[in-house]
C-alpha atoms as a PDB file:
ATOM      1  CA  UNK A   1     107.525  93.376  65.856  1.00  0.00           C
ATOM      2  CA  UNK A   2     106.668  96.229  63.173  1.00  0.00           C
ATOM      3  CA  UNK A   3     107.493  99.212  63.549  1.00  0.00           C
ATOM      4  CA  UNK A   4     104.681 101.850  64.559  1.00  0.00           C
ATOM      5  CA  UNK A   5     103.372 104.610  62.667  1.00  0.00           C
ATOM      6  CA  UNK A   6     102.901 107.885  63.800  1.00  0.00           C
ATOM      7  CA  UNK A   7     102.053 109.812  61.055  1.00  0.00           C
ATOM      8  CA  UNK A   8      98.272 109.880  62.109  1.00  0.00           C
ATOM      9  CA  UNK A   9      96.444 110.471  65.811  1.00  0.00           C
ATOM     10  CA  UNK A  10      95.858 107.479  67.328  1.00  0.00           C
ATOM     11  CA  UNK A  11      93.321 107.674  70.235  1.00  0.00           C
ATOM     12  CA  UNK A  12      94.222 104.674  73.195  1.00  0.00           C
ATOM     13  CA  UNK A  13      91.243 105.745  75.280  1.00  0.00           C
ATOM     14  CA  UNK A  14      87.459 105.120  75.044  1.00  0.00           C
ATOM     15  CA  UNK A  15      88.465 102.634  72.045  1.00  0.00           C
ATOM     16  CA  UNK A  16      86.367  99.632  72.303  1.00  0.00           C
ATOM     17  CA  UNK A  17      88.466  97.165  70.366  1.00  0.00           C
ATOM     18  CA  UNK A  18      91.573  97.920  73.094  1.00  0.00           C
ATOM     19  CA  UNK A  19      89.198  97.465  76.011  1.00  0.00           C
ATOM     20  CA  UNK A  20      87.782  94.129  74.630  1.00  0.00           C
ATOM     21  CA  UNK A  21      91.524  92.944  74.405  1.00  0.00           C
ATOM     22  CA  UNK A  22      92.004  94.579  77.914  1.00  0.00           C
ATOM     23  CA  UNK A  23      89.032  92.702  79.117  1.00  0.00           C
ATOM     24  CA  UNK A  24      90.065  89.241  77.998  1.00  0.00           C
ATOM     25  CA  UNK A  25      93.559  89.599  79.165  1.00  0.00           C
ATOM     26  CA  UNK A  26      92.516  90.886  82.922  1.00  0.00           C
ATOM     27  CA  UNK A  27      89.490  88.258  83.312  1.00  0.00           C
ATOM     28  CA  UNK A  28      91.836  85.736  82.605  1.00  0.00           C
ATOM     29  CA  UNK A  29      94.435  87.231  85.453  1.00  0.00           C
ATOM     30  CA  UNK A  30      91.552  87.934  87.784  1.00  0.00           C
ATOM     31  CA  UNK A  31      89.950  83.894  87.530  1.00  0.00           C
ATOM     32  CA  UNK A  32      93.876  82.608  88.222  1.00  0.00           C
ATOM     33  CA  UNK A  33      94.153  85.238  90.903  1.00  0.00           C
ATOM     34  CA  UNK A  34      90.413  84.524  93.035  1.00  0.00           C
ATOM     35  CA  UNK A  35      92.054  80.342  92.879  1.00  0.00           C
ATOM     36  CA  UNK A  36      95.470  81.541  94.660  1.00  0.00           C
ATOM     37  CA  UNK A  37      94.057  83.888  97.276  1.00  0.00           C
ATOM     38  CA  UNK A  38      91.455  81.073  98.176  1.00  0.00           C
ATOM     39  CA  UNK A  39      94.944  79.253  98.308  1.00  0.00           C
ATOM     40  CA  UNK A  40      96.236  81.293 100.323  1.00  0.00           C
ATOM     41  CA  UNK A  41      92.963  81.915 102.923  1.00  0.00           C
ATOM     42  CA  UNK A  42      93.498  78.196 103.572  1.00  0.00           C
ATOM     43  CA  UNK A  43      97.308  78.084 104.708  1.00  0.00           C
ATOM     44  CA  UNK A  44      96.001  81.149 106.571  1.00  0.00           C
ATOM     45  CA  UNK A  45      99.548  82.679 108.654  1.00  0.00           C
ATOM     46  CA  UNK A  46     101.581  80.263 106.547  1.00  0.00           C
ATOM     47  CA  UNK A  47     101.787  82.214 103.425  1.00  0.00           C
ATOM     48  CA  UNK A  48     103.279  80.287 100.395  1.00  0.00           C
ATOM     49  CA  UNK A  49     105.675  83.202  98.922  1.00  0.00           C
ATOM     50  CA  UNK A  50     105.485  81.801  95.175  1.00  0.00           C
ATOM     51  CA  UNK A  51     101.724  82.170  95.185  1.00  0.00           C
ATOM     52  CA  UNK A  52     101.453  85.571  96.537  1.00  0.00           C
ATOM     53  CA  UNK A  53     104.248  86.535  94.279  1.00  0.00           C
ATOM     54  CA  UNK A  54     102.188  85.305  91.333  1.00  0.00           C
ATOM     55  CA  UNK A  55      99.079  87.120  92.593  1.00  0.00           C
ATOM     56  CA  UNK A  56     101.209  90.484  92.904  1.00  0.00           C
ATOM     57  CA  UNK A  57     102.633  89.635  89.424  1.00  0.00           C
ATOM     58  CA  UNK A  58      98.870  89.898  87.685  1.00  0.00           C
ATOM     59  CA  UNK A  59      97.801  92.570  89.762  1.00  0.00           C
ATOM     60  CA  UNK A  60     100.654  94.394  88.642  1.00  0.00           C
ATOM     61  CA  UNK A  61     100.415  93.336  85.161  1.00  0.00           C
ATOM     62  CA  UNK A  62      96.135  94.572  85.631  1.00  0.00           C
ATOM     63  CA  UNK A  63      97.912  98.010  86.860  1.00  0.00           C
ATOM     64  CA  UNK A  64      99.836  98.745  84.036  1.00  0.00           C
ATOM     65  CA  UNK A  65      97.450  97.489  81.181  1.00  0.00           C
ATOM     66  CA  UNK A  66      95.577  99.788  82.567  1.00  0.00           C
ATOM     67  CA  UNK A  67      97.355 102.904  82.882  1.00  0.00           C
ATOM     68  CA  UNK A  68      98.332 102.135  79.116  1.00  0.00           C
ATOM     69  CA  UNK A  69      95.153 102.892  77.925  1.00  0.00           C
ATOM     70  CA  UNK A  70      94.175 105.356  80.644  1.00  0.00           C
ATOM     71  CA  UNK A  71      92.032 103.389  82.821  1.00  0.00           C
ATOM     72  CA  UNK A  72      93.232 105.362  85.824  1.00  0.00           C
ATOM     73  CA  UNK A  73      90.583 103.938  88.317  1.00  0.00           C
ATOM     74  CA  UNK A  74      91.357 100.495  87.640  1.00  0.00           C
ATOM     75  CA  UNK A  75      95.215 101.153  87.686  1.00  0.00           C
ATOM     76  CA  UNK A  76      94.806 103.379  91.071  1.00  0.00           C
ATOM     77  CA  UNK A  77      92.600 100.233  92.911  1.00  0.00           C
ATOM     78  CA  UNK A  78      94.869  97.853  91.302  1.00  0.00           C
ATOM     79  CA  UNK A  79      97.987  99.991  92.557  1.00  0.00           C
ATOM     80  CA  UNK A  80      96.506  99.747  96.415  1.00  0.00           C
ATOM     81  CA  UNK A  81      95.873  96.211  95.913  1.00  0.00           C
ATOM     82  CA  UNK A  82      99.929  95.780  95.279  1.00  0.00           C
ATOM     83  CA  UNK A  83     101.187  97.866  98.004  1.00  0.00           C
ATOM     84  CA  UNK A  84      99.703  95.118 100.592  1.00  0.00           C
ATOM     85  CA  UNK A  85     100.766  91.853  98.386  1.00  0.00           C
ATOM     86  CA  UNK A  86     104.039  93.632  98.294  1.00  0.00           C
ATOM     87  CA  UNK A  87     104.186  93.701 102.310  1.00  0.00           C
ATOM     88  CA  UNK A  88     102.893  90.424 102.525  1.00  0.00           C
ATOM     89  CA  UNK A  89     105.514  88.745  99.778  1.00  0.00           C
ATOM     90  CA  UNK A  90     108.480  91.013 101.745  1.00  0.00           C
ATOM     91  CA  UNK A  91     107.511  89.323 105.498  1.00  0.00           C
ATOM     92  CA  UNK A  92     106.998  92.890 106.592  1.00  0.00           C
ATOM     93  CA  UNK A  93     102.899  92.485 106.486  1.00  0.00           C
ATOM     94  CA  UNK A  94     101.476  89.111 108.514  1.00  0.00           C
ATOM     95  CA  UNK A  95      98.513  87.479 106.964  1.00  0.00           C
ATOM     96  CA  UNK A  96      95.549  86.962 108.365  1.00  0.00           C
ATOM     97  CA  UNK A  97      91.788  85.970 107.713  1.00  0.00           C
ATOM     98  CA  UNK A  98      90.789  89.769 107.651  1.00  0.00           C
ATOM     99  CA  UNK A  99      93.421  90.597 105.280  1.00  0.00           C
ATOM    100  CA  UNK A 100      92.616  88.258 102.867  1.00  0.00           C
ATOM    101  CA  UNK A 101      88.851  88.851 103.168  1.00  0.00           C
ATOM    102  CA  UNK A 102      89.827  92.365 102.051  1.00  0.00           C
ATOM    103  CA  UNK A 103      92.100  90.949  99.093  1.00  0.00           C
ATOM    104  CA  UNK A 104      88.913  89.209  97.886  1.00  0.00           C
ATOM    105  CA  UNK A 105      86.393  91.884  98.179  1.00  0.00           C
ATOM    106  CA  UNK A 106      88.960  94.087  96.570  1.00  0.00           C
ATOM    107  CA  UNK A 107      89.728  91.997  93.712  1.00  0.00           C
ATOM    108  CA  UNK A 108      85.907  91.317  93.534  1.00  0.00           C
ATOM    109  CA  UNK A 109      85.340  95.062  93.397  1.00  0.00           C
ATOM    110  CA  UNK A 110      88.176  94.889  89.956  1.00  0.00           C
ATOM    111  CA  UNK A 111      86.826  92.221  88.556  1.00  0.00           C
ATOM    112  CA  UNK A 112      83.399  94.428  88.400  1.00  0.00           C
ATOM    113  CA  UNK A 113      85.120  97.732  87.340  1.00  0.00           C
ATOM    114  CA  UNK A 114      87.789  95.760  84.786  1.00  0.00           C
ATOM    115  CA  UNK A 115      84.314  93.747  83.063  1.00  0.00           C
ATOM    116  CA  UNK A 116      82.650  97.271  82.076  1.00  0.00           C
ATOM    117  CA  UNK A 117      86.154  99.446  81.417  1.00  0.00           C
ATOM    118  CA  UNK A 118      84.128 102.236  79.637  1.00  0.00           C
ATOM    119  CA  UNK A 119      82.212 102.911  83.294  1.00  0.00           C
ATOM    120  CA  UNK A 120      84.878 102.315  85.563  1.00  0.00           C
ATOM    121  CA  UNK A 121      85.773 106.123  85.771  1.00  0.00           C
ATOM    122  CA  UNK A 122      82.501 106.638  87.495  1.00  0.00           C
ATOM    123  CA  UNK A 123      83.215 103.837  89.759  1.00  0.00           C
ATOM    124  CA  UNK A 124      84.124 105.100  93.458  1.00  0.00           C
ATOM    125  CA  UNK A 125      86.842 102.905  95.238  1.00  0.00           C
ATOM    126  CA  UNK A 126      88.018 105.737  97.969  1.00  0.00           C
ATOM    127  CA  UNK A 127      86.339 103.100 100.446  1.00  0.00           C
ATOM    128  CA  UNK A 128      88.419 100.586  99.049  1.00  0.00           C
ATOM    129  CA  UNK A 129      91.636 102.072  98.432  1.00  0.00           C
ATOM    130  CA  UNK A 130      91.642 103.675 101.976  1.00  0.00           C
ATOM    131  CA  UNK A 131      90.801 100.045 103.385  1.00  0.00           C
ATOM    132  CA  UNK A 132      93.556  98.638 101.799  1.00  0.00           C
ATOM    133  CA  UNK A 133      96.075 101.356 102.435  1.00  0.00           C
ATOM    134  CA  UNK A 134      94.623 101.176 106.126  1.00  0.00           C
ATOM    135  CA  UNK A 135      96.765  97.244 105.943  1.00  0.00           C
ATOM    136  CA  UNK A 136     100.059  98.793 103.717  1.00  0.00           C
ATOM    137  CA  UNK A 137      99.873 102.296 102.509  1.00  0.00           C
ATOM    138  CA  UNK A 138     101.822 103.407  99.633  1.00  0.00           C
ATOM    139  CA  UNK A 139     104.043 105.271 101.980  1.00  0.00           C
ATOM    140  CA  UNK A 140     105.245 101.447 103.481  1.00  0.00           C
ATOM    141  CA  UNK A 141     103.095 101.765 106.554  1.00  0.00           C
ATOM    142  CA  UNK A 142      99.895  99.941 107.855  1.00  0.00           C
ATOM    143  CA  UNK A 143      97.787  99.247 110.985  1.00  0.00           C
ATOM    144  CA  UNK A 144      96.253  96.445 112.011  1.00  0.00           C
ATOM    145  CA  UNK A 145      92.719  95.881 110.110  1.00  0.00           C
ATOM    146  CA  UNK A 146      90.779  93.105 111.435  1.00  0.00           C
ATOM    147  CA  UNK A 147      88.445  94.052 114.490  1.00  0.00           C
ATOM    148  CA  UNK A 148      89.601  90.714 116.265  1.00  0.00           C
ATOM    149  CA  UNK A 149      93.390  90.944 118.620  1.00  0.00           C
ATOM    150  CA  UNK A 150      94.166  88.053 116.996  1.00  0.00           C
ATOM    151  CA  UNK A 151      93.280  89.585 113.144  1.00  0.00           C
ATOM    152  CA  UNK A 152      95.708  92.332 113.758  1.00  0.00           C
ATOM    153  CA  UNK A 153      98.830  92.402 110.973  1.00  0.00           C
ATOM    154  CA  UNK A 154     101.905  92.897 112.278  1.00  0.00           C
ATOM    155  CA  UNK A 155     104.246  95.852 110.300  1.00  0.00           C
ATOM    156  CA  UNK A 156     107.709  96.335 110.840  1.00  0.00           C
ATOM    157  CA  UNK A 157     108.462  99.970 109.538  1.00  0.00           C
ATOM    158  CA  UNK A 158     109.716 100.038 106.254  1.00  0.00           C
ATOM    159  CA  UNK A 159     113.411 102.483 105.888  1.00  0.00           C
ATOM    160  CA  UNK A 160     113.835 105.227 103.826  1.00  0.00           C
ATOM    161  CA  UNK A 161     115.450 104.812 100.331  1.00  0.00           C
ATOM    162  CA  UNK A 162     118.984 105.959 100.730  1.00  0.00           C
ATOM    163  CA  UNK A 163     119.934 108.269  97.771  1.00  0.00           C
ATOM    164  CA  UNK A 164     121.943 107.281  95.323  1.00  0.00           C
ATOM    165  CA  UNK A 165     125.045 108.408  95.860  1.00  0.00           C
ATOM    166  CA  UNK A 166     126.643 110.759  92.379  1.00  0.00           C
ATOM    167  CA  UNK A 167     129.758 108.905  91.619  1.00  0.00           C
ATOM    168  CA  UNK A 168     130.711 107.090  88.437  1.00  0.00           C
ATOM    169  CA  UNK A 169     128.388 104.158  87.351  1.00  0.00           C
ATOM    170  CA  UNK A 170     130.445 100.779  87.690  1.00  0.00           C
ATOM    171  CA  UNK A 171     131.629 102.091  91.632  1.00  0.00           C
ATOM    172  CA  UNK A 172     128.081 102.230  92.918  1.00  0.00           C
ATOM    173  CA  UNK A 173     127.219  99.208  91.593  1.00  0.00           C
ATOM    174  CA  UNK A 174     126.433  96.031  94.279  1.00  0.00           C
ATOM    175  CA  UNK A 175     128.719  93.057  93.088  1.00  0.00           C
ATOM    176  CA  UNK A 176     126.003  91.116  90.603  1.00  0.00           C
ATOM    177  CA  UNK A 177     126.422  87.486  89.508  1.00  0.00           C
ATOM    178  CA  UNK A 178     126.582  87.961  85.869  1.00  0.00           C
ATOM    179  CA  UNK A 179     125.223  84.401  84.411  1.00  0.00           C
ATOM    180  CA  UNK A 180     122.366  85.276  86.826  1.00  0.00           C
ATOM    181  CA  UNK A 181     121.967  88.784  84.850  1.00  0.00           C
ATOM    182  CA  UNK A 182     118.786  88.189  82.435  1.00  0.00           C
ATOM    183  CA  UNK A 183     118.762  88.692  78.937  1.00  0.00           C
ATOM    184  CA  UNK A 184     116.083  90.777  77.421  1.00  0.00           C
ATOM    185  CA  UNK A 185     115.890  88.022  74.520  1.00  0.00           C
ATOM    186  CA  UNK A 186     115.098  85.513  77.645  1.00  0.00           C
ATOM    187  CA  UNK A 187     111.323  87.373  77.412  1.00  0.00           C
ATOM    188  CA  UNK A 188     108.944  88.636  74.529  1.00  0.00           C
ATOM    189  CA  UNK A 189     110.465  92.101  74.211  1.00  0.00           C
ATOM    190  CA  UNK A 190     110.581  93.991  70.883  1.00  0.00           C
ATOM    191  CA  UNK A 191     114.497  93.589  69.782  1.00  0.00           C
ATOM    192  CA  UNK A 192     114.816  97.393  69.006  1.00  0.00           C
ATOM    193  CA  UNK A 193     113.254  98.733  72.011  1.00  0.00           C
ATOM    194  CA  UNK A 194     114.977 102.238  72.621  1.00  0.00           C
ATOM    195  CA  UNK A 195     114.075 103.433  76.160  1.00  0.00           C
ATOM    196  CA  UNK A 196     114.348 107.843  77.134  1.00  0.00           C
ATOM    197  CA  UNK A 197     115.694 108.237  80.425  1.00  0.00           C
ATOM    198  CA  UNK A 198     114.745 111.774  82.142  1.00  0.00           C
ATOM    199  CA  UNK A 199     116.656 112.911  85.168  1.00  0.00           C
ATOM    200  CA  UNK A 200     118.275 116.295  85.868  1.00  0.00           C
ATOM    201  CA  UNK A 201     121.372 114.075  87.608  1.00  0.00           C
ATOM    202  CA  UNK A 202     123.197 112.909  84.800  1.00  0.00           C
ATOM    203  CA  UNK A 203     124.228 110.101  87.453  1.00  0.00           C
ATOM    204  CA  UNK A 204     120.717 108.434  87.698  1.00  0.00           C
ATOM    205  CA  UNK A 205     120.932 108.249  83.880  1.00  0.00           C
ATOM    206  CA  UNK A 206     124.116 106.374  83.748  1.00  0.00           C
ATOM    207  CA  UNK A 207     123.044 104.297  86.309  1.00  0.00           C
ATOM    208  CA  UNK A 208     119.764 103.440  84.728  1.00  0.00           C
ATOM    209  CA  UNK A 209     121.891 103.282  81.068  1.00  0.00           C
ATOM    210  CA  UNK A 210     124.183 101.128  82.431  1.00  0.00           C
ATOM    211  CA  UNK A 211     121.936  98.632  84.369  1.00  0.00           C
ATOM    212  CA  UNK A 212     119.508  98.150  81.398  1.00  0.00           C
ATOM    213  CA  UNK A 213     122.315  97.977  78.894  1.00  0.00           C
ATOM    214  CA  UNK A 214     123.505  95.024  80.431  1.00  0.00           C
ATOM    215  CA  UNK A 215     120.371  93.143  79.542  1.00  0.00           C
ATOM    216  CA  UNK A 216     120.691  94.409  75.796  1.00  0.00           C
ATOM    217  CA  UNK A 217     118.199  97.555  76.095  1.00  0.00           C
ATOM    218  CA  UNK A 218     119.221 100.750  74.243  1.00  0.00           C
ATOM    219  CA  UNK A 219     118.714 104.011  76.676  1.00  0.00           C
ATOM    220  CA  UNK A 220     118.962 107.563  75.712  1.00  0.00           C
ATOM    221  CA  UNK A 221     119.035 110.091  78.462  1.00  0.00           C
ATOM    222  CA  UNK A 222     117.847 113.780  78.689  1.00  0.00           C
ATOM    223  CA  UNK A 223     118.514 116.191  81.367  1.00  0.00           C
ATOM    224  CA  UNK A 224     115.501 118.421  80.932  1.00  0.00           C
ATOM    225  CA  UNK A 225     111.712 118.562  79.660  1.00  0.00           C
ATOM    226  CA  UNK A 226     112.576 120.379  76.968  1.00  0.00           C
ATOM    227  CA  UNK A 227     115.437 118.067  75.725  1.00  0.00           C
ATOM    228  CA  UNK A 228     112.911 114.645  76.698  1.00  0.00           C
ATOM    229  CA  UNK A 229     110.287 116.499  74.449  1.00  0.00           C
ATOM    230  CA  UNK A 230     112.460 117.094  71.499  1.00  0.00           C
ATOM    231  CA  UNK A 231     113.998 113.225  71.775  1.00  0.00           C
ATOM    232  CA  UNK A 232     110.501 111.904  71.802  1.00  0.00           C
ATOM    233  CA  UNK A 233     109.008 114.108  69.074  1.00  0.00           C
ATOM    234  CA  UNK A 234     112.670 112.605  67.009  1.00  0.00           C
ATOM    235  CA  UNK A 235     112.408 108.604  67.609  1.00  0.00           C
ATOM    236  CA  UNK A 236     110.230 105.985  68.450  1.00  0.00           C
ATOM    237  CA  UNK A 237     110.729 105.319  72.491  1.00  0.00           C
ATOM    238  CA  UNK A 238     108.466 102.387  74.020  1.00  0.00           C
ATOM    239  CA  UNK A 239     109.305 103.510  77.376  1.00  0.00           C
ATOM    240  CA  UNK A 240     110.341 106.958  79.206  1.00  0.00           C
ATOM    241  CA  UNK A 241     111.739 106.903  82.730  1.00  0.00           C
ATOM    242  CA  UNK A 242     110.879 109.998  84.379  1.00  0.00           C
ATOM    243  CA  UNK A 243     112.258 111.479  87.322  1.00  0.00           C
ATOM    244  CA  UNK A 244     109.313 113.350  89.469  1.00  0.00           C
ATOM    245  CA  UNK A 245     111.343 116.150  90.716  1.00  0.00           C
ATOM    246  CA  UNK A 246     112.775 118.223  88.101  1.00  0.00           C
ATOM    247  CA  UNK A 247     114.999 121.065  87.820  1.00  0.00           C
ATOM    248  CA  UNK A 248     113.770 124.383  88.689  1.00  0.00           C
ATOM    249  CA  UNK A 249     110.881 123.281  90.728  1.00  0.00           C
ATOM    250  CA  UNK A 250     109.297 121.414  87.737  1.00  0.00           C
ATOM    251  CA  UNK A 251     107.502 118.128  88.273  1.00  0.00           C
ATOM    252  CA  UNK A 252     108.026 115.129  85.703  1.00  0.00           C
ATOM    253  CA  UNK A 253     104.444 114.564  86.480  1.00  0.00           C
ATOM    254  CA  UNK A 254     103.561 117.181  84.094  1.00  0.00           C
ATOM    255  CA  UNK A 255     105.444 116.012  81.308  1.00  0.00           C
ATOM    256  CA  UNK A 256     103.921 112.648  81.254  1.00  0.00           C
ATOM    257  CA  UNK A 257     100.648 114.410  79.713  1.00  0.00           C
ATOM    258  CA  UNK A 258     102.812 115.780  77.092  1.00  0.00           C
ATOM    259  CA  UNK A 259     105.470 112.494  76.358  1.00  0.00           C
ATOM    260  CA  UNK A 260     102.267 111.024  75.370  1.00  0.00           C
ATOM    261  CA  UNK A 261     100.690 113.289  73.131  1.00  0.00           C
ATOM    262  CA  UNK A 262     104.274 113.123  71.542  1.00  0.00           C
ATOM    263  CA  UNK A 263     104.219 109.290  71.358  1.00  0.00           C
ATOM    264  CA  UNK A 264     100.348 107.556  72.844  1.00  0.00           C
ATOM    265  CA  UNK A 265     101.838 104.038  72.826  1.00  0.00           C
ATOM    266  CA  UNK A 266     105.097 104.994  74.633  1.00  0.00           C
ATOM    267  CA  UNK A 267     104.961 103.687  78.417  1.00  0.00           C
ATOM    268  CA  UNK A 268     105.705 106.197  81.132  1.00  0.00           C
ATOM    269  CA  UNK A 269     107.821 104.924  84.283  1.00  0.00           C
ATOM    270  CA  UNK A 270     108.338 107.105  87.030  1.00  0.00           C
ATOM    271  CA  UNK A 271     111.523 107.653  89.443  1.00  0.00           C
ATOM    272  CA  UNK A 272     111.357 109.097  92.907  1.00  0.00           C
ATOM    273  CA  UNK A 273     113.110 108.896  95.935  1.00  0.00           C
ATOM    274  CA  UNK A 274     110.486 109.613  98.247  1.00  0.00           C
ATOM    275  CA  UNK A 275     107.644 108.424  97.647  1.00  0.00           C
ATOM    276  CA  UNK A 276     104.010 109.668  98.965  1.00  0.00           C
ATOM    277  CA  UNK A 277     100.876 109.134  98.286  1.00  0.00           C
ATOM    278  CA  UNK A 278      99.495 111.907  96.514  1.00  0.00           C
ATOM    279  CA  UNK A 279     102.516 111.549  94.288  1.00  0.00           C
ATOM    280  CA  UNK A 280     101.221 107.880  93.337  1.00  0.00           C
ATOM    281  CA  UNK A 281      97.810 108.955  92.803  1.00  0.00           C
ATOM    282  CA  UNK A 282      98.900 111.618  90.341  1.00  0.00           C
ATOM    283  CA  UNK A 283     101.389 109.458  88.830  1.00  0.00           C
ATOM    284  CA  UNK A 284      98.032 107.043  87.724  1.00  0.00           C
ATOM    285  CA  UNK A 285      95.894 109.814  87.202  1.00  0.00           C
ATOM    286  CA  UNK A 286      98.295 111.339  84.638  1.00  0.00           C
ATOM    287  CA  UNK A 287      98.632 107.730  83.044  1.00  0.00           C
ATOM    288  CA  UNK A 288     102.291 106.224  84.343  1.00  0.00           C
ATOM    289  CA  UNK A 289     102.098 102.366  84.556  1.00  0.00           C
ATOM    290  CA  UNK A 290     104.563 102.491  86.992  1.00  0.00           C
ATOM    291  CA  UNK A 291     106.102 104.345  90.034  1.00  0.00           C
ATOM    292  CA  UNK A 292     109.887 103.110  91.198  1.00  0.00           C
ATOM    293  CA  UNK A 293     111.968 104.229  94.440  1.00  0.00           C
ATOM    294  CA  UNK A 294     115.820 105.633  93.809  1.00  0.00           C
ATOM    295  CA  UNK A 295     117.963 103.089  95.881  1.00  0.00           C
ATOM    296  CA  UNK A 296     121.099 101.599  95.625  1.00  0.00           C
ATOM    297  CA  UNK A 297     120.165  98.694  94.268  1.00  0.00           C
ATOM    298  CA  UNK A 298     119.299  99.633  90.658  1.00  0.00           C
ATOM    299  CA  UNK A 299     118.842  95.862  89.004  1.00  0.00           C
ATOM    300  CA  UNK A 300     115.329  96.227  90.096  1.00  0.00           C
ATOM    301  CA  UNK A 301     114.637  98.570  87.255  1.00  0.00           C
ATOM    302  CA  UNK A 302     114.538  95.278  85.187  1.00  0.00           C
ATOM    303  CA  UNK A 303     111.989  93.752  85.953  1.00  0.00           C
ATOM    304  CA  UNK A 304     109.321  96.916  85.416  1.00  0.00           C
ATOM    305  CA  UNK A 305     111.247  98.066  81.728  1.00  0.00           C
ATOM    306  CA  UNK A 306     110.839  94.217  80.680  1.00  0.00           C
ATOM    307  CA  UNK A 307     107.279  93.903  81.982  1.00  0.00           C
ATOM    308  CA  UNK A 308     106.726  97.146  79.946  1.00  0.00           C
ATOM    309  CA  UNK A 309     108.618  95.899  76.997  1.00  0.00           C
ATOM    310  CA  UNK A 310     106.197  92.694  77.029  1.00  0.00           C
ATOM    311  CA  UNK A 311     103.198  94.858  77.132  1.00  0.00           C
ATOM    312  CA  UNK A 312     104.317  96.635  74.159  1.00  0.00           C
ATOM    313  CA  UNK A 313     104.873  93.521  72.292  1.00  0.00           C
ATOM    314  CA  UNK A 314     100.998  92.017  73.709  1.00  0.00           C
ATOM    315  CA  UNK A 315      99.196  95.097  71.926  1.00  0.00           C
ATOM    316  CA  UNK A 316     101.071  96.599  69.270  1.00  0.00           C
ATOM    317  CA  UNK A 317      99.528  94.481  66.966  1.00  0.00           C
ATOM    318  CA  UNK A 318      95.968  95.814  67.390  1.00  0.00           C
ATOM    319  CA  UNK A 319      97.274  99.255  67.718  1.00  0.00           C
ATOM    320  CA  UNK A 320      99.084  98.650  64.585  1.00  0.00           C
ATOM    321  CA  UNK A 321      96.190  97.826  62.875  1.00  0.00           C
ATOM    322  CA  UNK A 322      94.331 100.889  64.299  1.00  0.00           C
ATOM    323  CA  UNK A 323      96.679 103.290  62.679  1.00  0.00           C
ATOM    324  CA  UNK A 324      97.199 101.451  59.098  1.00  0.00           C
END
C-alpha cells in the first residue's frame, strides 16, 4: 500500500468518484443481504446464526464506508439496522415475521438512500430508525413490535459494561488461546498501519496497546486532545481510538471534527463505557465509523481496527490518486 500524501487538501465528501466506488461496493452488500434475510423470513423462529452474522457483517461494513466519507444518514440508518441483527445474532432478540418485515423495508429504505449518496442527507429515516430501535435500541433494550401476541420479540435485558478495572495490562487480561489469536497479515491490512489511542486512563491505552499489538498493529497513545492533535498533525495514523469522556469535562466527540481536518482519511473509533443514544447519533453525525463499549473483554477491539484497516486498504487507491 503507498503511502498517502498530505501535503495538499483532500476533500472525502460530495466527491463523486468516492461515491461511485461507495455505490458499487454497498449495492453489491445490499443484493447478498435482501437473498439472506429472505433466508432467514423462511426458517422464520429458527434463525441460522451464520447468516444473520453475515447480514450484520455488510451492514456494518455499509456503516462504516459510510461514515468514512461522511454519509452520516446512511451510517446512522445503517447503525439502527445493526443494533437489532446484533440482538438477534446474541439470542437476546427472538425473530419473528414482523421483525424481519422491518429488516426488509429498512434495508429497502438503504438501498434507496445508498443508490443516490449525494441526496441522502435530505432523506428522513426518524420513522425508521425509531421503528427499529422500537425492536433493539442502541441502549440494548426493545419492545415487542409486531401488532400480533404471537409477533411479539422476546428481550432479555442486556447488563451494564463493567469498567475496566486500572491495574497493569497482562493481570486483567481473560486467559486467550494464543494459536486462536489472529494475525493482522491473516486479512488485507496495510503492513505499517500505526493506530493513536486517546484516553485520559493511561490503563485503557495499555490495554488497547497491548491487545492490538498482539495481532502485529503498532499503537501510540495520548492522554489529552492536545497531545492526540499534535501526534496526528506528526504521523500518518489510519485509525484513532477515542475515548468520549475526556478530562476536564471535554468530550472526544469534539475532537473527531478536528483529528480529521488533521488527517481526512484517518478512521475515527470511539470508546465509551456507557453508551446512549444521543451519544451514538453524535458519534455518526461527527463522522466515527464506529462506537465500542469498555468491558473486560478487550479482544473485541480486533475485529472493528481490522475491519477499519481493510477499509483503508479498499480506497486508498482512489484517494491516492485524488491527491497526486
Amino acid at each position: 500500500m503507498s503511502d498517502l500524501n498530505f501535503d495538499q487538501d483532500i476533500e472525502l465528501e460530495n466527491d463523486p468518484q468516492l461515491y461511485e466506488m461507495f455505490v458499487e461496493n454497498a449495492m453489491d452488500l445490499l443484493d447478498q443481504i435482501e437473498s439472506d434475510l429472505l433466508i432467514l423470513e423462511e426458517n422464520g423462529e429458527k434463525l441460522d446464526n451464520a447468516v444473520v452474522n453475515k447480514v450484520f457483517r455488510s451492514a456494518h461494513t455499509i456503516k462504516g464506508d459510510s461514515g468514512f466519507i461522511g454519509l452520516n444518514k446512511i451510517g446512522k440508518m445503517a447503525h439502527a439496522i445493526e443494533n437489532v441483527l446484533d440482538a438477534l445474532r446474541d439470542e437476546q432478540l427472538t425473530s419473528s415475521p414482523a421483525i424481519i418485515d422491518i429488516l426488509l423495508k429498512s434495508f429497502d429504505k438503504l438501498r434507496e438512500m445508498c443508490s443516490e449518496p449525494m441526496e441522502s442527507e435530505e432523506t428522513n429515516i426518524e420513522g425508521f430508525v425509531a421503528r427499529l430501535h422500537e425492536i433493539w435500541g442502541p441502549d440494548g433494550q426493545g419492545v415487542a413490535t409486531a401488532p400480533a401476541p404471537e409477533a411479539a420479540a422476546s428481550v432479555e435485558p442486556v447488563a451494564t459494561p463493567t469498567p475496566t478495572p486500572s491495574t497493569p495490562v497482562p493481570a486483567a487480561q481473560p486467559a486467550v488461546n494464543a494459536t486462536a489469536m489472529p494475525k493482522a497479515s491473516d486479512r488485507r491490512t496495510p503492513p505499517d498501519a500505526r493506530i493513536l489511542v486517546i484516553d485520559d486512563d493511561p490503563t485503557i491505552g495499555r490495554l488497547v496497546q497491548f491487545w492490538l499489538g498482539k495481532i502485529g498493529i503498532c499503537c501510540h497513545c495520548a492522554t489529552t486532545a492536545e497531545e492526540a492533535l499534535e501526534m496526528m498533525g506528526k504521523q500518518m495514523y489510519f485509525i484513532a481510538i477515542c475515548d468520549i469522556n475526556m478530562e476536564g469535562g471535554r468530550t472526544g466527540i469534539d475532537l473527531i471534527p478536528k483529528l480529521k481536518k488533521l488527517n481526512p482519511v484517518v478512521q475515527v473509533i470511539m470508546l465509551t463505557g456507557n453508551a446512549n443514544t444521543e451519544n451514538i447519533v453524535a458519534c455518526i453525525e461527527q463522522g466515527a465509523v464506529d462506537l465500542l463499549s469498555k468491558t473486560n473483554d478487550w479482544t473485541s477491539i480486533i475485529r472493528p481496527v481490522t475491519d477499519a484497516l481493510e477499509r483503508s486498504v479498499r480506497w486508498s487507491a482512489l484517494v491516492n490518486k485524488k491527491i497526486k
